[in-house]
N, C-alpha and C. Protein backbone atom coordinates (compact mmCIF):
# COMPACT_ATOMS: atom_id res chain seq x y z
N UNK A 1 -0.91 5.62 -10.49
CA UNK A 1 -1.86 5.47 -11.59
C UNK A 1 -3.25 5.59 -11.01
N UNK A 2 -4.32 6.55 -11.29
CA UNK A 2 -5.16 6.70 -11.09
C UNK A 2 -6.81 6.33 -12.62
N UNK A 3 -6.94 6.14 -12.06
CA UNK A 3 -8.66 5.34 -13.35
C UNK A 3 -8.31 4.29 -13.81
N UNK A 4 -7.71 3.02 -13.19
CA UNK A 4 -7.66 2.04 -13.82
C UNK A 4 -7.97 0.86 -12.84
N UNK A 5 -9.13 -0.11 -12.94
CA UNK A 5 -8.79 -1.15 -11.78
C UNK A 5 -7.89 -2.20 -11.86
N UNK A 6 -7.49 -3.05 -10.78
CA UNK A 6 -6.68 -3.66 -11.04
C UNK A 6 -6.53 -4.91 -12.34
N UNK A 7 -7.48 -5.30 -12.46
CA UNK A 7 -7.90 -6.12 -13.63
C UNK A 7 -7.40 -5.58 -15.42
N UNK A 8 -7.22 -4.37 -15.45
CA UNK A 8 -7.04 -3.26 -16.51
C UNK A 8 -4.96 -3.01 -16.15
N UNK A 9 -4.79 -2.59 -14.84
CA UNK A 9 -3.62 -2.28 -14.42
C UNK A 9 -2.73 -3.75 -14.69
N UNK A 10 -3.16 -4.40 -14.08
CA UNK A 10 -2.08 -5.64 -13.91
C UNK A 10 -1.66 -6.13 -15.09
N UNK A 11 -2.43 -6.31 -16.15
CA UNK A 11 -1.45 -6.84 -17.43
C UNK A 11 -0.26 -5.64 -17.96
N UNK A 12 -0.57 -4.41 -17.76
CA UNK A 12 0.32 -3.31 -18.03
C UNK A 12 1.40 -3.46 -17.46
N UNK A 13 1.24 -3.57 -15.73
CA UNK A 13 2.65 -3.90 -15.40
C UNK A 13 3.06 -5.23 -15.84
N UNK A 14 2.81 -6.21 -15.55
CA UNK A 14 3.72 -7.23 -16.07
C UNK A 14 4.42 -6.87 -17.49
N UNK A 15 3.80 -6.24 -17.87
CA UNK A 15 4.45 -6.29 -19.38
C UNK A 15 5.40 -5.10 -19.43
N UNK A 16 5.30 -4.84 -18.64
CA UNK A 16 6.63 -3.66 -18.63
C UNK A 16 7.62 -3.71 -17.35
N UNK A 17 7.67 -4.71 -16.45
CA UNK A 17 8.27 -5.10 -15.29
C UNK A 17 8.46 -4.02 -14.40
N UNK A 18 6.50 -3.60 -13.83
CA UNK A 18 6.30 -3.17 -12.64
C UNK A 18 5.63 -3.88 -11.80
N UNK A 19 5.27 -3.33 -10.45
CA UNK A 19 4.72 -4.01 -9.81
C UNK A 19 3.72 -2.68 -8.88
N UNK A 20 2.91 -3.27 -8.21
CA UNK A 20 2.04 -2.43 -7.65
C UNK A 20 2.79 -2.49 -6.28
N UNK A 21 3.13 -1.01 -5.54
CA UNK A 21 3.66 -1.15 -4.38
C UNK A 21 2.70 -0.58 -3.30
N UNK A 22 1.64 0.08 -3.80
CA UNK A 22 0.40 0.04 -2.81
C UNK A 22 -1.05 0.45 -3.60
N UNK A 23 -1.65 0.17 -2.68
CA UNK A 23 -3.31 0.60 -2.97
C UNK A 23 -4.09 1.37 -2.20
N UNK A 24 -4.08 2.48 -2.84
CA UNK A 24 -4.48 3.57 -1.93
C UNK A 24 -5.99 3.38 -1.90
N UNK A 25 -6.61 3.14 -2.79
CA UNK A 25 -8.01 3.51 -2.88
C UNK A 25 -8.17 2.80 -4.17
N UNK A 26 -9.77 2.55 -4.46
CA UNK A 26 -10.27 1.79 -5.76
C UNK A 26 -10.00 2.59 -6.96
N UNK A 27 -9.07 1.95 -7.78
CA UNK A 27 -8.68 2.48 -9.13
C UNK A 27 -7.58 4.19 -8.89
N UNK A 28 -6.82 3.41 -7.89
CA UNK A 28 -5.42 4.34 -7.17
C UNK A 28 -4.77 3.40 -6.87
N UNK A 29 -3.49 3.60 -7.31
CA UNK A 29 -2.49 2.64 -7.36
C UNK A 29 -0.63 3.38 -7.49
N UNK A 30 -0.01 3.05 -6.48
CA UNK A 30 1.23 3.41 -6.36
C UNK A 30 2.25 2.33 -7.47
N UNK A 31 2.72 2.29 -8.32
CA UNK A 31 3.76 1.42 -8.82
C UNK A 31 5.46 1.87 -8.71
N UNK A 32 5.69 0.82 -8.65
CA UNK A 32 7.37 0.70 -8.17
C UNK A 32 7.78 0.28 -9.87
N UNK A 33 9.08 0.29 -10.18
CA UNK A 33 9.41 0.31 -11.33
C UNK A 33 10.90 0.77 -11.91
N UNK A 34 11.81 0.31 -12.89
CA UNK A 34 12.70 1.15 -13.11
C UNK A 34 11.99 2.26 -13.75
N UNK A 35 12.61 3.36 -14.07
CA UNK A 35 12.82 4.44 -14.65
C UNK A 35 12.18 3.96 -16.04
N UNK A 36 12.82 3.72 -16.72
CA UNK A 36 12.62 3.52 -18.18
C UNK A 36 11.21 2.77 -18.10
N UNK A 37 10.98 1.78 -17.16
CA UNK A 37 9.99 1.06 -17.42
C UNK A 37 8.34 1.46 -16.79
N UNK A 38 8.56 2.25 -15.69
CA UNK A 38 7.64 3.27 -15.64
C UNK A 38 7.24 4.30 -16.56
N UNK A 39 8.58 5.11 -17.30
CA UNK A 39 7.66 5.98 -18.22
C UNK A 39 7.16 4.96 -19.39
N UNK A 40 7.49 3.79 -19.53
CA UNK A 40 6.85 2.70 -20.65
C UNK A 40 5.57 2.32 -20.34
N UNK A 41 5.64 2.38 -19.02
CA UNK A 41 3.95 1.96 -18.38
C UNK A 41 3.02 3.70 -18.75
N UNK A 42 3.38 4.23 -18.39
CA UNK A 42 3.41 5.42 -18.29
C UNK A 42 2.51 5.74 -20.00
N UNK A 43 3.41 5.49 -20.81
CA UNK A 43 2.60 5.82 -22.08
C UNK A 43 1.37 4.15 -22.26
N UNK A 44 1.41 3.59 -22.09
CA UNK A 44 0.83 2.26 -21.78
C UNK A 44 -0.76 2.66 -21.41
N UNK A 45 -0.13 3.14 -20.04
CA UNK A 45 -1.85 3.80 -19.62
C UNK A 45 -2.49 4.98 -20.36
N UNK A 46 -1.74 5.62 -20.67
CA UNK A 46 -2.49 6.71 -22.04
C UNK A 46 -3.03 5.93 -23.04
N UNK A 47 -2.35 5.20 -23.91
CA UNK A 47 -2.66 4.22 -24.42
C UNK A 47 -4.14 4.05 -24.85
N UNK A 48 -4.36 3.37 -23.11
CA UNK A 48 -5.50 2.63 -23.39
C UNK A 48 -6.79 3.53 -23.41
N UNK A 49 -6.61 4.93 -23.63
CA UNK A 49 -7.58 5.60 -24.02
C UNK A 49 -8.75 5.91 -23.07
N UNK A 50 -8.72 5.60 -22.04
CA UNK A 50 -9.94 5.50 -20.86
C UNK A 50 -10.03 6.96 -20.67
N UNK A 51 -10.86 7.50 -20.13
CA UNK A 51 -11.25 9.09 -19.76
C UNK A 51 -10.35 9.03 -18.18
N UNK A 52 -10.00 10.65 -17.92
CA UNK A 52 -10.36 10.90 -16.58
C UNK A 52 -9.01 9.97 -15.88
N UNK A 53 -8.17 9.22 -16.63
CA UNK A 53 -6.89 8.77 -15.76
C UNK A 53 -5.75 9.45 -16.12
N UNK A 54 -4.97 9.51 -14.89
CA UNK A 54 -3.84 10.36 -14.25
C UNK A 54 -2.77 9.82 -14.00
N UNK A 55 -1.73 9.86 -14.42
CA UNK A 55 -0.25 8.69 -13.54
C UNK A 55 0.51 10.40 -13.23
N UNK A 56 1.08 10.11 -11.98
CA UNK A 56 2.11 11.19 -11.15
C UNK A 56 3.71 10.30 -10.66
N UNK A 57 3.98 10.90 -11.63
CA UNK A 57 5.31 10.31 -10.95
C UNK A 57 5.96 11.25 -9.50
N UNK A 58 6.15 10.54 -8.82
CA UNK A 58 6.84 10.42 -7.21
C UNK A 58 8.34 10.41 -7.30
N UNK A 59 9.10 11.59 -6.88
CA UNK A 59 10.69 11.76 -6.57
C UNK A 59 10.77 10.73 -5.14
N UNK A 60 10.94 9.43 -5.44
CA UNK A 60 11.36 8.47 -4.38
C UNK A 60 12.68 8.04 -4.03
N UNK A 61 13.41 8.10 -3.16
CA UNK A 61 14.95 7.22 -3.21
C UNK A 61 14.42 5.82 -3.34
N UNK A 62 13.83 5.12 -2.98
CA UNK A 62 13.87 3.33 -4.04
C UNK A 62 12.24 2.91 -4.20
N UNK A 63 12.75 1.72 -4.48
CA UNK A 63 11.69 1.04 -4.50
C UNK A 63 10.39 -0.05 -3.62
N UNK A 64 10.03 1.63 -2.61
CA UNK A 64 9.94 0.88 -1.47
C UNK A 64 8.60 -0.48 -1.40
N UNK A 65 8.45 -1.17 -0.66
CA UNK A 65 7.17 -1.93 -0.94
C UNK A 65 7.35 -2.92 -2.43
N UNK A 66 7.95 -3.15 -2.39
CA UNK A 66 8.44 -3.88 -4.14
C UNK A 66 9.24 -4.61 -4.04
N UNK A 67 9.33 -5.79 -4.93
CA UNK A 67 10.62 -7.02 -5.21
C UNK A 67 12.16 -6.11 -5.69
N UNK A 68 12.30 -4.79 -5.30
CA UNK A 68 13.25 -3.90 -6.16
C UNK A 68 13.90 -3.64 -4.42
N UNK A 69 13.41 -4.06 -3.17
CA UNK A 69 13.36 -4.22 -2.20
C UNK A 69 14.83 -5.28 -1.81
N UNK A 70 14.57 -6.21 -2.23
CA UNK A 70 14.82 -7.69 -2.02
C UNK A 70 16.45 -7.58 -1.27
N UNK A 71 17.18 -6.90 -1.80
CA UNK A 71 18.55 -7.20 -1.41
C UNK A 71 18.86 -5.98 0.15
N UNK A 72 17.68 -6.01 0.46
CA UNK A 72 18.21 -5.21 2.21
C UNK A 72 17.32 -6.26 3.15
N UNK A 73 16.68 -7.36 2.60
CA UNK A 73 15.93 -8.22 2.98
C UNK A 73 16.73 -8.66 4.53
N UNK A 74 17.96 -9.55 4.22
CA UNK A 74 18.69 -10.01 4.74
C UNK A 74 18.95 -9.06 5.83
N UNK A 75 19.31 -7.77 5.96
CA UNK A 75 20.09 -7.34 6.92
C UNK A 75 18.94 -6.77 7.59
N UNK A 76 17.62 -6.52 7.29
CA UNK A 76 16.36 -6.06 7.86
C UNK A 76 15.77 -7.81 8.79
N UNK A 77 16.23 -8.79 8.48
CA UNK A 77 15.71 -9.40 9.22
C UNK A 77 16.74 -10.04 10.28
N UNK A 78 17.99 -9.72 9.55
CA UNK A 78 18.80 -10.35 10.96
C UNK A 78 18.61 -9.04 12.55
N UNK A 79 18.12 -7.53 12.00
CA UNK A 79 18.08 -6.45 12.57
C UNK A 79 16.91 -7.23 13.46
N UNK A 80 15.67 -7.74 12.76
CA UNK A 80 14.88 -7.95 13.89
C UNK A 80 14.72 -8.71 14.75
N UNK A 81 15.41 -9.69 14.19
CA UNK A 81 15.56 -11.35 14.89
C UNK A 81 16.52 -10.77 16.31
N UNK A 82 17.54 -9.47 16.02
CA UNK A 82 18.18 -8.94 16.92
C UNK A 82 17.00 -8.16 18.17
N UNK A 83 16.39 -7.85 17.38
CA UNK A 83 15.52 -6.49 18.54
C UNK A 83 14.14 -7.50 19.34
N UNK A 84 14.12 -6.96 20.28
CA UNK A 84 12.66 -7.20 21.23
C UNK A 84 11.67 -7.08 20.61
N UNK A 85 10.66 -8.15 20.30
CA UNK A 85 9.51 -7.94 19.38
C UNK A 85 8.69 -8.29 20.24
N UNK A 86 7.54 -7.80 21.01
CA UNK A 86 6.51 -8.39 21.40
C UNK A 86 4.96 -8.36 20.70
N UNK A 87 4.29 -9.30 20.70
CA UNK A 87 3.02 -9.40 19.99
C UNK A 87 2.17 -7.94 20.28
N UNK A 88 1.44 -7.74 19.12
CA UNK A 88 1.00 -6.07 20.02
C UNK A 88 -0.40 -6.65 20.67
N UNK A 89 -0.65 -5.52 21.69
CA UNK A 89 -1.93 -5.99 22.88
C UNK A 89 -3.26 -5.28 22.27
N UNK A 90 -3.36 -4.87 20.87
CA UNK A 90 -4.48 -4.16 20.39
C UNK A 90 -4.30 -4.31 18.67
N UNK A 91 -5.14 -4.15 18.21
CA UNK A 91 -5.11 -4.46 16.74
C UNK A 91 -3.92 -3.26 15.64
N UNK A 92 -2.92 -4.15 15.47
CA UNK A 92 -2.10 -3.76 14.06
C UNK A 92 -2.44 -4.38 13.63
N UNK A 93 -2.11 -3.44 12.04
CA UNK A 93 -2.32 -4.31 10.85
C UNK A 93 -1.20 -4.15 10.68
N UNK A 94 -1.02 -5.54 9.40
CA UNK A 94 -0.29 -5.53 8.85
C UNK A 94 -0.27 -5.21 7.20
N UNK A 95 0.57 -4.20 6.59
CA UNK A 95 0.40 -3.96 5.16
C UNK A 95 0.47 -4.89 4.77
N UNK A 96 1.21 -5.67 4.80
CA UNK A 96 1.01 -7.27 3.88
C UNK A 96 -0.08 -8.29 3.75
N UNK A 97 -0.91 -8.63 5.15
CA UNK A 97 -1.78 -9.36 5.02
C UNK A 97 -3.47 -8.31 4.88
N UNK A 98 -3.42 -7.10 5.40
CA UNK A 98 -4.47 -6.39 5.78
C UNK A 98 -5.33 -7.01 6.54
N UNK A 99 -4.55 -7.41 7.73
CA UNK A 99 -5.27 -8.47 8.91
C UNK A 99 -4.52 -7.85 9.98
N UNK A 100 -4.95 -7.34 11.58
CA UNK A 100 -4.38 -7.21 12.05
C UNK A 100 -2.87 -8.33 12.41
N UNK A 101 -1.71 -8.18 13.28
CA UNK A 101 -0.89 -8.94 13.12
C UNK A 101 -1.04 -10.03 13.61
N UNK A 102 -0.17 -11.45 13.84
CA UNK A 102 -0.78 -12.17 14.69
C UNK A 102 -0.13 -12.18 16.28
N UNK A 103 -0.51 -12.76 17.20
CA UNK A 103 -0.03 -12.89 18.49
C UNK A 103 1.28 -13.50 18.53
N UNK A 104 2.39 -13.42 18.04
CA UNK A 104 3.62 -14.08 17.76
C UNK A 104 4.31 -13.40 17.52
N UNK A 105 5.62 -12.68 18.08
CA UNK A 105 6.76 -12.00 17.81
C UNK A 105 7.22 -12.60 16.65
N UNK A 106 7.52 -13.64 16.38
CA UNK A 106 8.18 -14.24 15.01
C UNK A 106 7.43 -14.26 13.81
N UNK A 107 5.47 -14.25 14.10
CA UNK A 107 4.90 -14.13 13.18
C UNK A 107 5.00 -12.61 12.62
N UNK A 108 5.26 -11.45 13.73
CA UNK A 108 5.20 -9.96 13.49
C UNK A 108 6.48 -10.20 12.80
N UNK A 109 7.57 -10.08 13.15
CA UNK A 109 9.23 -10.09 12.69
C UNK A 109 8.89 -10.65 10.94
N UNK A 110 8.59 -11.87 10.55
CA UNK A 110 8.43 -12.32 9.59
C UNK A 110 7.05 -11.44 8.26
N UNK A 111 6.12 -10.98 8.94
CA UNK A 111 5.80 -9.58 8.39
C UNK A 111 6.40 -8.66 8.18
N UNK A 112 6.96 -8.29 8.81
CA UNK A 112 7.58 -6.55 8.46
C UNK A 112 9.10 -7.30 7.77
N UNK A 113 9.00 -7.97 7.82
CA UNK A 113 10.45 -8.58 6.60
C UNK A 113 9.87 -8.71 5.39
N UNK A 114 8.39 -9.58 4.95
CA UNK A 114 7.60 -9.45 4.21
C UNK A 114 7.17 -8.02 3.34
N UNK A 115 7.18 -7.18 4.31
CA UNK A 115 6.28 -5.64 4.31
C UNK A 115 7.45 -5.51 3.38
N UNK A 116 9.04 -5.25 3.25
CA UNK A 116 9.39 -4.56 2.82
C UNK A 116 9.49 -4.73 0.94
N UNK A 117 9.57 -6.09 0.83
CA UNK A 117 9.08 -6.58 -0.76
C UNK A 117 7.41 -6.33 -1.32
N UNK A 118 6.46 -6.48 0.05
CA UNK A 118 5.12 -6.62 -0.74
C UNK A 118 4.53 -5.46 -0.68
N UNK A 119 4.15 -5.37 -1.65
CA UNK A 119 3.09 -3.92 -1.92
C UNK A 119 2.07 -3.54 -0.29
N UNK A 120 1.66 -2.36 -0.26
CA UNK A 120 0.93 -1.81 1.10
C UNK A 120 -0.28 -2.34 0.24
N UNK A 121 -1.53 -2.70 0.98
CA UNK A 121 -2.63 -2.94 1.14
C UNK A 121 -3.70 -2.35 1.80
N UNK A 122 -3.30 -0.96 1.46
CA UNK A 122 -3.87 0.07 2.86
C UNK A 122 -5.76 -0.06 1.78
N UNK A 123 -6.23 -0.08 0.83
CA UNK A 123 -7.63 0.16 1.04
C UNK A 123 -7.73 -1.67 1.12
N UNK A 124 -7.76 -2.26 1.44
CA UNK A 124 -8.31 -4.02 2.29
C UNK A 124 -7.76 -3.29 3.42
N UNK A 125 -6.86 -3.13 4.24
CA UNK A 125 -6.79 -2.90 5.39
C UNK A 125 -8.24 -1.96 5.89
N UNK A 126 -8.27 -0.85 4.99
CA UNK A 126 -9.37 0.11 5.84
C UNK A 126 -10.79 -0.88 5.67
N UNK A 127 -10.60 -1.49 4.71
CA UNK A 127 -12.29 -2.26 4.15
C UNK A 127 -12.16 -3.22 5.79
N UNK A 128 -11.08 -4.11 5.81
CA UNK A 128 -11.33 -4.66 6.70
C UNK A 128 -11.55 -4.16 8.16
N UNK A 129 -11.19 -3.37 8.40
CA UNK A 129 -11.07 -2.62 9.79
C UNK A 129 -12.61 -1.67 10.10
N UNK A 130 -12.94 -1.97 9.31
CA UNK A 130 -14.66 -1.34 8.71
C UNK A 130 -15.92 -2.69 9.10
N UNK A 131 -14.94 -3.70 8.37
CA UNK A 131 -16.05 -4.71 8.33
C UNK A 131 -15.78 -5.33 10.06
N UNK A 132 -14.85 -5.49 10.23
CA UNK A 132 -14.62 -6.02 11.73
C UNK A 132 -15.15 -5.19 12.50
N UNK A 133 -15.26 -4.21 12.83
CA UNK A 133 -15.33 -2.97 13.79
C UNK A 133 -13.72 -2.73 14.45
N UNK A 134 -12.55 -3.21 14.28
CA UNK A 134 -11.38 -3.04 14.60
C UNK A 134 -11.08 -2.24 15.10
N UNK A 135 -11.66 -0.92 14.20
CA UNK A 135 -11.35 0.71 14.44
C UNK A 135 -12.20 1.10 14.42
N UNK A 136 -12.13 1.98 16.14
CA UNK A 136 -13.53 2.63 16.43
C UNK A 136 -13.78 3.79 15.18
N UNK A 137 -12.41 4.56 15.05
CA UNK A 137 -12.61 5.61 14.80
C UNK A 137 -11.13 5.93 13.62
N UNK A 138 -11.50 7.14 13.09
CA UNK A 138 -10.34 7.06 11.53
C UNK A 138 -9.56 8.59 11.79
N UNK A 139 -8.63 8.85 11.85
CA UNK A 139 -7.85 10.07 12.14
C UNK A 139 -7.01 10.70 11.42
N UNK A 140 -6.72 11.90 11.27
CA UNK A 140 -5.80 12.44 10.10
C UNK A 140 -4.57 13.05 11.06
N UNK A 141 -3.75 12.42 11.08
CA UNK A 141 -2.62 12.81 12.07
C UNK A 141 -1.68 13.84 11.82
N UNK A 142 -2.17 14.51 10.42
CA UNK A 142 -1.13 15.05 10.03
C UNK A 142 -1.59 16.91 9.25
N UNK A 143 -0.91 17.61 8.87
CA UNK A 143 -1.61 18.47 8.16
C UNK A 143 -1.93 17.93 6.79
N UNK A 144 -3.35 18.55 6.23
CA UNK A 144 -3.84 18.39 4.68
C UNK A 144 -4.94 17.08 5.59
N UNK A 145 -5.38 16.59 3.66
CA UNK A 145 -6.69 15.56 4.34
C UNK A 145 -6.22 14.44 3.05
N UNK A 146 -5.37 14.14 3.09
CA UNK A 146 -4.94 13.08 2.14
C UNK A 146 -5.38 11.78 2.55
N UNK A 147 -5.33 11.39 4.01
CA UNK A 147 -5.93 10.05 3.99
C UNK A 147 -7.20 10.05 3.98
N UNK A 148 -7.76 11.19 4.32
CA UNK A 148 -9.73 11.51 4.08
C UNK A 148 -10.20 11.42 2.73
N UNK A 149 -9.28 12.07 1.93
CA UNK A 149 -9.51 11.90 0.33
C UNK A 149 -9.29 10.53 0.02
N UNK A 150 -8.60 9.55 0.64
CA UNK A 150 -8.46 8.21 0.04
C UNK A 150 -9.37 7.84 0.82
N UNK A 151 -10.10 7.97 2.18
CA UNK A 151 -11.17 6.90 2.58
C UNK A 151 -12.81 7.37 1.38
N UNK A 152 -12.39 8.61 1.70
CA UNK A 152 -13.56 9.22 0.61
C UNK A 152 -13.86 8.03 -0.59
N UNK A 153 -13.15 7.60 -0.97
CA UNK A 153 -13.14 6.41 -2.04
C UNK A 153 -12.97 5.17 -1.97
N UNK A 154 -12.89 5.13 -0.66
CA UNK A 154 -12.74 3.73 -0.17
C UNK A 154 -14.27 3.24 0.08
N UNK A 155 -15.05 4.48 1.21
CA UNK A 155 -16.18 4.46 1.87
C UNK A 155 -17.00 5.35 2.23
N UNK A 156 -17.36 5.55 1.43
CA UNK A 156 -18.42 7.06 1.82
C UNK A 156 -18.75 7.52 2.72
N UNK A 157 -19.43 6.35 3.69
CA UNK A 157 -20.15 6.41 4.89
C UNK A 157 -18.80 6.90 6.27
N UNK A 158 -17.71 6.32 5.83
CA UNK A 158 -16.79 6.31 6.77
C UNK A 158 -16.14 7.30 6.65
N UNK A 159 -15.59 7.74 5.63
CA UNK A 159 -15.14 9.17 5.04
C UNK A 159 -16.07 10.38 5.84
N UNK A 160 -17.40 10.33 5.82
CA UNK A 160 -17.61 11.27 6.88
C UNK A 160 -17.28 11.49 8.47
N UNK A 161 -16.86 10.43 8.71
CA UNK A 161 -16.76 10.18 10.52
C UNK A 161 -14.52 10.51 10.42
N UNK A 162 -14.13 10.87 9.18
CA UNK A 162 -12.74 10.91 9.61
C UNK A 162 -12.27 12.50 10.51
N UNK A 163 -11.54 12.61 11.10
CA UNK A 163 -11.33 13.78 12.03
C UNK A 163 -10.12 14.34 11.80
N UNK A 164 -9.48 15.40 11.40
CA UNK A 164 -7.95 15.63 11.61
C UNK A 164 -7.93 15.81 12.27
N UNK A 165 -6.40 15.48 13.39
CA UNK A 165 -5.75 16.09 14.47
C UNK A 165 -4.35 16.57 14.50
């Protein structure tokens, strides 16, 4: 869903039992959802008549980042409680808190068990990683400029300093 802030968005989903599974950028918004209840949101945001907003539906296998999550919970955390976790030695974030992680293997493990129910938080992550100085620098790792187009709207100033590689 694109042209709506969250204040405008959030009563829509509740009332049609979605949830926001990330935040790309101010008034960009990923929602998780059944079928039926997305295209209900779907006419919802037409609806409300605002100029200039867009919803794209996404060919996804689930509901990633979402309470639609919940039942691989269990076997994603006995997986990690299994594996070697060490605290990282440089700033991650975490999608869930948009704080880098903390110094605690069990505090990381208990995030990314978190991560998989709670929505991504990627524009607070970039705001914060801006306001801290965290990140020297912003990179496009990939082909196209999709995460440049979302800092573009995150931060003007910073949006110019992004680089593809």
């Amino acid at each position: 869903v694109v042209g709506l802030d969250d204040a405008e968005l959030a009563p829509l989903c509740a009332a049609h039992a979605c949830t926001v599974a990330n935040q790309l950028f101010p008034k960009g918004r990923v929602v998780a959802g059944r079928v039926a209840d997305l295209a209900a949101l779907e006419q919802a945001v037409a609806a409300t008549g605002k100029s200039a907003l867009r919803t794209i539906v996404q060919k996804v296998s689930g509901g990633f980042h979402s309470p639609f999550m919940a039942p691989a919970a269990g076997e994603l955390r006995a997986a990690l409680d299994a594996a070697r976790v060490q605290p990282p030695d440089r700033a991650v974030y975490s999608n869930v808190t948009a704080k880098p992680h903390d110094a605690d293997a069990d505090a990381v493990r208990d995030a990314l068990v978190a991560q998989l129910t709670a929505g991504v938080r990627w524009e607070d992550t970039v705001r914060d990683a801006l306001a801290t100085r965290a990140v020297a620098a912003f990179y496009e790792p990939a082909p196209g400029a999709q995460l440049k187009s979302m800092m573009k709207r995150i931060d003007a100033d910073a949006w110019k300093t992004v680089r593809g590689v």
